[in-house]
PDB file of N, CA and C in Angstrom:
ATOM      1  N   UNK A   1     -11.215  40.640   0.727  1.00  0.00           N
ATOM      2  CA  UNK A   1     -10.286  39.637   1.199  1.00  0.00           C
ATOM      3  C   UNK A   1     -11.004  38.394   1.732  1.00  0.00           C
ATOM      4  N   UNK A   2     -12.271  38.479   1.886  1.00  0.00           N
ATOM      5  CA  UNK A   2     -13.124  37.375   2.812  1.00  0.00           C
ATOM      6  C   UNK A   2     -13.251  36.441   1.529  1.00  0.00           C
ATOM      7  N   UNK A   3     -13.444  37.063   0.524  1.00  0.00           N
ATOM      8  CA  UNK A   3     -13.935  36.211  -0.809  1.00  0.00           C
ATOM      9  C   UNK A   3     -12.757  35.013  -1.285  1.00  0.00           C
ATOM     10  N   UNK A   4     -11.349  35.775  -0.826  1.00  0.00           N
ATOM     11  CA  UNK A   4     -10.670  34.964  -1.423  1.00  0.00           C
ATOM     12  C   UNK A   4     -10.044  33.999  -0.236  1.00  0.00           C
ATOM     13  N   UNK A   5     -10.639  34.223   0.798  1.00  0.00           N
ATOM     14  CA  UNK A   5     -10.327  33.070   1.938  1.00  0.00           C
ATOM     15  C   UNK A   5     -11.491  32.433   1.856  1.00  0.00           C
ATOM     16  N   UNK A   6     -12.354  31.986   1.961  1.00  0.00           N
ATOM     17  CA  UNK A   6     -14.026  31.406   1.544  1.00  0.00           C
ATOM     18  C   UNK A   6     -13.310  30.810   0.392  1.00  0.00           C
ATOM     19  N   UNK A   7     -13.096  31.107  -0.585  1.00  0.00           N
ATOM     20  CA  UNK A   7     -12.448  30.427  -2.149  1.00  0.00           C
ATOM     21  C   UNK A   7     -11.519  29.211  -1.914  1.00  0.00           C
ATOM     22  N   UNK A   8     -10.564  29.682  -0.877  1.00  0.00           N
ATOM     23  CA  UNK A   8      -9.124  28.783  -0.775  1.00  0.00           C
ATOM     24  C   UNK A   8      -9.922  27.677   0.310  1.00  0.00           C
ATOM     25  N   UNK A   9     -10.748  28.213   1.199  1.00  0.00           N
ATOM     26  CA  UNK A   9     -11.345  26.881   1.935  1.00  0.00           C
ATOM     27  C   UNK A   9     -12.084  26.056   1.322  1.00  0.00           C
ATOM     28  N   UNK A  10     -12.807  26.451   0.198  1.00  0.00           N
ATOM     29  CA  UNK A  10     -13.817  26.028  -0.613  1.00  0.00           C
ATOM     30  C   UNK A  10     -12.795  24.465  -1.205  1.00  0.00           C
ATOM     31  N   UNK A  11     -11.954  25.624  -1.976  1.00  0.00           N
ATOM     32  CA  UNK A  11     -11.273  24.755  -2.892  1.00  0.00           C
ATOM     33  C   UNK A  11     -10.666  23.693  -1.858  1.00  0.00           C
ATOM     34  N   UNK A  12      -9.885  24.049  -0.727  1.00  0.00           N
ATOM     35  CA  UNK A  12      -8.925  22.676  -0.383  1.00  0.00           C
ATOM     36  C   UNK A  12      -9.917  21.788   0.640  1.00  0.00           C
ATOM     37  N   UNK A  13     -11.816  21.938   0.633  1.00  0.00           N
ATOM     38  CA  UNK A  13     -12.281  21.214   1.500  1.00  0.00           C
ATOM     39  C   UNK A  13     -12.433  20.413  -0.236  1.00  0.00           C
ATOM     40  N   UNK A  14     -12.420  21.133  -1.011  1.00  0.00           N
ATOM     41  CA  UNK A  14     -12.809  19.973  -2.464  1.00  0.00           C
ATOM     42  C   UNK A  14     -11.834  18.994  -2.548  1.00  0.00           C
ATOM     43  N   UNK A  15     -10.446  19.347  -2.376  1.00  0.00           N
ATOM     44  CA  UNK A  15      -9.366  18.447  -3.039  1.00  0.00           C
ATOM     45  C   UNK A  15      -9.213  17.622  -1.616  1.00  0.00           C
ATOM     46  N   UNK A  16      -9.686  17.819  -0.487  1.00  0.00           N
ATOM     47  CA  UNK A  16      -9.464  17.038   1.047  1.00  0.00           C
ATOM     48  C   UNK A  16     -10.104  15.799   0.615  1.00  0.00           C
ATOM     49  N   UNK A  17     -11.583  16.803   0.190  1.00  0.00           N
ATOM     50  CA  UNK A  17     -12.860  15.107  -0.153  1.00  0.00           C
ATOM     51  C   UNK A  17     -12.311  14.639  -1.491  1.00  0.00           C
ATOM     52  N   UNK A  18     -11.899  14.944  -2.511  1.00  0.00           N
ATOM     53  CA  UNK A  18     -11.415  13.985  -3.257  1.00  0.00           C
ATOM     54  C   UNK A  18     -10.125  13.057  -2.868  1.00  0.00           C
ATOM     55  N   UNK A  19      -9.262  13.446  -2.283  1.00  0.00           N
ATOM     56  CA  UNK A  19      -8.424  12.752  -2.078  1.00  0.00           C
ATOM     57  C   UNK A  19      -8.435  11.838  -1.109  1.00  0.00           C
ATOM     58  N   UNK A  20      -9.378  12.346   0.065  1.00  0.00           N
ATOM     59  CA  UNK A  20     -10.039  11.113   1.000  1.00  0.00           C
ATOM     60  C   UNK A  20     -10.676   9.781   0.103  1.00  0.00           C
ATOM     61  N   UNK A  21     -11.399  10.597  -0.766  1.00  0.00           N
ATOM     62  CA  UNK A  21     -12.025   9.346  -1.338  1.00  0.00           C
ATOM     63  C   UNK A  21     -12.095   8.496  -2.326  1.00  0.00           C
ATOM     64  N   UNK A  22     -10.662   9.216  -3.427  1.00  0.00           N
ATOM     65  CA  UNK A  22      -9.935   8.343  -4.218  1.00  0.00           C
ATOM     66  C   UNK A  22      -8.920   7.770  -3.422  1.00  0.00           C
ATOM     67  N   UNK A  23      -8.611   8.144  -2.773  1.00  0.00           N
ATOM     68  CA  UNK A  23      -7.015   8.036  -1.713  1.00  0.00           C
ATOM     69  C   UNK A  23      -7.505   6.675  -1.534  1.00  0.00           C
ATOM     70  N   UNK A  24      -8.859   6.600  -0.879  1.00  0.00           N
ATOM     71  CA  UNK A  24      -9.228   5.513   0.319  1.00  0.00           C
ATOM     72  C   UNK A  24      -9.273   3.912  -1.273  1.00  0.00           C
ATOM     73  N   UNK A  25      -9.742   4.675  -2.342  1.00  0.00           N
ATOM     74  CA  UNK A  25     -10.362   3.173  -3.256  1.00  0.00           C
ATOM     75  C   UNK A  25      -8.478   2.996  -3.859  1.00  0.00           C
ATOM     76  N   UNK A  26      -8.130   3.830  -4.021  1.00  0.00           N
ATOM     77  CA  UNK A  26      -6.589   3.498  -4.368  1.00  0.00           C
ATOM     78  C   UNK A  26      -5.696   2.482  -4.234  1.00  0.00           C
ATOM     79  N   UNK A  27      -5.703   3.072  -2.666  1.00  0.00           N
ATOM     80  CA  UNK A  27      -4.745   2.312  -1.598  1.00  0.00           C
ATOM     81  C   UNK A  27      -5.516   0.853  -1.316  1.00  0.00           C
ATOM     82  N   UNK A  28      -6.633   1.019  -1.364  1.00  0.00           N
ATOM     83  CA  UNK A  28      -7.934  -0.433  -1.165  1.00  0.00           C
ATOM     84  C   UNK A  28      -7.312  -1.315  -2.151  1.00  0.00           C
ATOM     85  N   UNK A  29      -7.392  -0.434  -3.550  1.00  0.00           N
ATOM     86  CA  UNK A  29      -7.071  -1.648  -4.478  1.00  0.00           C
ATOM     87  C   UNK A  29      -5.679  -1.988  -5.019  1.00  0.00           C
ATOM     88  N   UNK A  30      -4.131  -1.203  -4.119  1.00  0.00           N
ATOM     89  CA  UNK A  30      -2.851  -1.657  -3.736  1.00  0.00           C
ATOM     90  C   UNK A  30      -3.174  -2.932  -3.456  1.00  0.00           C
ATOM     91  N   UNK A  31      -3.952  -2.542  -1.879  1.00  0.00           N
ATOM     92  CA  UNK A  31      -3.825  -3.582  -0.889  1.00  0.00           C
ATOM     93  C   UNK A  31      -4.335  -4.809  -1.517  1.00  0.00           C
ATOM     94  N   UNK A  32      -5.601  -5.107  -1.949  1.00  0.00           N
ATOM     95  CA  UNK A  32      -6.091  -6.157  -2.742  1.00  0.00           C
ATOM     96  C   UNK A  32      -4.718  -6.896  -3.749  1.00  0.00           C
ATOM     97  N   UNK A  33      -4.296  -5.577  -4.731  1.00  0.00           N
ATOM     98  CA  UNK A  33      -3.274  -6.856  -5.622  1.00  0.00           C
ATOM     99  C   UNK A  33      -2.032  -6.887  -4.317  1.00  0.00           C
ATOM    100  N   UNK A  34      -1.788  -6.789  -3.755  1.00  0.00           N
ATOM    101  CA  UNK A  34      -0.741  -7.155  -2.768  1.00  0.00           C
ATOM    102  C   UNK A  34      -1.080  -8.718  -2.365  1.00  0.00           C
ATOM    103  N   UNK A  35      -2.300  -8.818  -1.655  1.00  0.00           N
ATOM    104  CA  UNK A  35      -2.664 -10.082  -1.178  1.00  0.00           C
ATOM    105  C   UNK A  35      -3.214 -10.913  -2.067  1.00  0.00           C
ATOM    106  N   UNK A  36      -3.974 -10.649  -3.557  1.00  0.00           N
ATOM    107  CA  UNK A  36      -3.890 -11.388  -4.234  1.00  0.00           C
ATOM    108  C   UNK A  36      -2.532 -11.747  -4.834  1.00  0.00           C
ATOM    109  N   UNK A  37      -1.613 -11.353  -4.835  1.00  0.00           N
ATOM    110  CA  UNK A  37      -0.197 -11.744  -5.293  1.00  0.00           C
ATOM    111  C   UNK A  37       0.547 -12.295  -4.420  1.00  0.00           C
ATOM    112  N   UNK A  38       0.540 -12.444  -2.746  1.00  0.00           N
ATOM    113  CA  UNK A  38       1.023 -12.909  -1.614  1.00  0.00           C
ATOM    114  C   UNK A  38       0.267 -14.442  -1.711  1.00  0.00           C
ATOM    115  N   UNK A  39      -1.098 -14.713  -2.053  1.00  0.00           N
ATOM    116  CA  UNK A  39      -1.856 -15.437  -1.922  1.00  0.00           C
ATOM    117  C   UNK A  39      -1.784 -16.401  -2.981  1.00  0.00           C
ATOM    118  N   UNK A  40      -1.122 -16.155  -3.960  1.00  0.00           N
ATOM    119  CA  UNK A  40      -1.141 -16.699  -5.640  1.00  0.00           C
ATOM    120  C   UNK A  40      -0.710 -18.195  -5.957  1.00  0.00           C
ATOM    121  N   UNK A  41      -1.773 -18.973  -6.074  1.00  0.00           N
ATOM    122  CA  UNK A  41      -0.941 -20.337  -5.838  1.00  0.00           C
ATOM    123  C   UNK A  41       0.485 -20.814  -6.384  1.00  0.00           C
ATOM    124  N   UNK A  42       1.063 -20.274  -7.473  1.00  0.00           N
ATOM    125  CA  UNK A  42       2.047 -20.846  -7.703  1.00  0.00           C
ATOM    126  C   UNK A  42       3.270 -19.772  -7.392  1.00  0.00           C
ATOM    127  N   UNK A  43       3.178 -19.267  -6.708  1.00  0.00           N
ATOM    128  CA  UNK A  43       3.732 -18.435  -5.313  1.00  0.00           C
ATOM    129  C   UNK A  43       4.128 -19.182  -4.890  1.00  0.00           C
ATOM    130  N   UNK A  44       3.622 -20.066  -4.010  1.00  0.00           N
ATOM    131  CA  UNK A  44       3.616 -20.736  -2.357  1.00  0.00           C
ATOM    132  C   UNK A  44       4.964 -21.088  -2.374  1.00  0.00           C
ATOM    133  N   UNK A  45       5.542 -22.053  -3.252  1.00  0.00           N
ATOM    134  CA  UNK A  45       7.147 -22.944  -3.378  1.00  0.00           C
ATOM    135  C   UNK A  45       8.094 -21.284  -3.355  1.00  0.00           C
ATOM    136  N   UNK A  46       7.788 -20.800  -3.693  1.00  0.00           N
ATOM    137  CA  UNK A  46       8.604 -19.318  -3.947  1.00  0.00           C
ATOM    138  C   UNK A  46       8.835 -18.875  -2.284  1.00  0.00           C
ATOM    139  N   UNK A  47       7.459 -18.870  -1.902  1.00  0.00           N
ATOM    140  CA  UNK A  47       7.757 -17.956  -0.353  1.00  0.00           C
ATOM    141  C   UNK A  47       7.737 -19.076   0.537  1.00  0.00           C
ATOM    142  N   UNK A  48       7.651 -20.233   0.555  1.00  0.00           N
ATOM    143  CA  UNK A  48       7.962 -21.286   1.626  1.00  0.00           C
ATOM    144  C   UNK A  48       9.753 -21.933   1.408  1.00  0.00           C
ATOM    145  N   UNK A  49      10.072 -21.311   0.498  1.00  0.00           N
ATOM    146  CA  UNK A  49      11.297 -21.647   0.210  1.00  0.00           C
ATOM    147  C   UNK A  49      12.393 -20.150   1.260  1.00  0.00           C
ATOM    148  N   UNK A  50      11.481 -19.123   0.722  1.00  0.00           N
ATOM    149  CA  UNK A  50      11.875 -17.971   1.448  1.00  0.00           C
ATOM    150  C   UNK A  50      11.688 -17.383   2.906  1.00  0.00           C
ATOM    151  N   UNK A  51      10.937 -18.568   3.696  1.00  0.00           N
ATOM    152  CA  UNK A  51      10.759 -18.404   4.647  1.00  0.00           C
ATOM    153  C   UNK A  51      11.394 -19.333   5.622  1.00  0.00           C
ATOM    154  N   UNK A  52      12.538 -20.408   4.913  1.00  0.00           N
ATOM    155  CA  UNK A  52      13.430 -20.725   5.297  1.00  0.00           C
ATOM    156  C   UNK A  52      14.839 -20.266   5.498  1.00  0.00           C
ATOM    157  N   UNK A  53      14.950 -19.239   5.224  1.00  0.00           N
ATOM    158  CA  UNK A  53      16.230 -18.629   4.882  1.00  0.00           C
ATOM    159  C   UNK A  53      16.999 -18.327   5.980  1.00  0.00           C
ATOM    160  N   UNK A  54      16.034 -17.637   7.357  1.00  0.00           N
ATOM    161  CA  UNK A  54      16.816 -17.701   8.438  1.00  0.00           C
ATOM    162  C   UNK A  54      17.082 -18.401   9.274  1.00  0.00           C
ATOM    163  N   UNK A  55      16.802 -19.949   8.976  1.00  0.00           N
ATOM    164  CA  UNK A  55      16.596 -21.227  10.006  1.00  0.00           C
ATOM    165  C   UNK A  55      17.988 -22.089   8.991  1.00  0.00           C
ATOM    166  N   UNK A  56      18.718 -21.417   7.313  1.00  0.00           N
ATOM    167  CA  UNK A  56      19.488 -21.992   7.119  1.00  0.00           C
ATOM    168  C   UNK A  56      21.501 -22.437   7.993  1.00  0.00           C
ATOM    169  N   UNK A  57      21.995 -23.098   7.619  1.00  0.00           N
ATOM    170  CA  UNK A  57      23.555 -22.597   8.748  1.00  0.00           C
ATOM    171  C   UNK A  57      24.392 -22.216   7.453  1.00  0.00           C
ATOM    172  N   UNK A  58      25.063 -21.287   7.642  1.00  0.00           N
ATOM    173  CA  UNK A  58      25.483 -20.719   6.460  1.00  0.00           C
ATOM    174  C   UNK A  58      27.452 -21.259   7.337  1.00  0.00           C
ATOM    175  N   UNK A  59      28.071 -21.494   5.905  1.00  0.00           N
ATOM    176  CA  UNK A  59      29.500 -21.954   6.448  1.00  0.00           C
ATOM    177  C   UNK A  59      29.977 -20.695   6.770  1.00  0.00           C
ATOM    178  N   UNK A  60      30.383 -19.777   6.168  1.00  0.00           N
ATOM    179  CA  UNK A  60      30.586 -18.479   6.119  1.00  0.00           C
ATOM    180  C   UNK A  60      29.981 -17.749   7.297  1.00  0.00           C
ATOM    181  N   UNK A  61      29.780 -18.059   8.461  1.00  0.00           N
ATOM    182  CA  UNK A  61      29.172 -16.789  10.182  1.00  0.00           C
ATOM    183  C   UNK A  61      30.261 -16.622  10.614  1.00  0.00           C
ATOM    184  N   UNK A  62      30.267 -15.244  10.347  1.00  0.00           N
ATOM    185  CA  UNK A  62      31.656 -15.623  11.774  1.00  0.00           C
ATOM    186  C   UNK A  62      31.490 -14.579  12.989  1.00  0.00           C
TER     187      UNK A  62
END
């Protein structure tokens, strides 16, 4: 029974470190196209337009 607990730790310290360390370049390179796409020059008119939206007066408040 020791063999097959030694086995199951073996195995899920393997899939811990892989997934730590694909996990980590993954999510790295989400984050990258996120801010290269937040950052994108012909963006800017898009989200400066959209960052007016709650400073507009809408006729319709009631």
């Amino acid at each position: 029974m020791n063999d097959k607990i030694a086995e199951a730790a073996s195995t899920y310290e393997a899939w811990r470190a892989f997934a730590a360390s694909w996990g980590l370049i993954f999510f790295g390179l989400i984050f990258l196209c996120v801010i290269a796409y937040v950052f994108w020059p012909s963006r800017r008119q898009e989200f400066e337009a959209d960052a007016q939206i709650p400073l507009r007066e809408d006729d319709d408040d009631v």
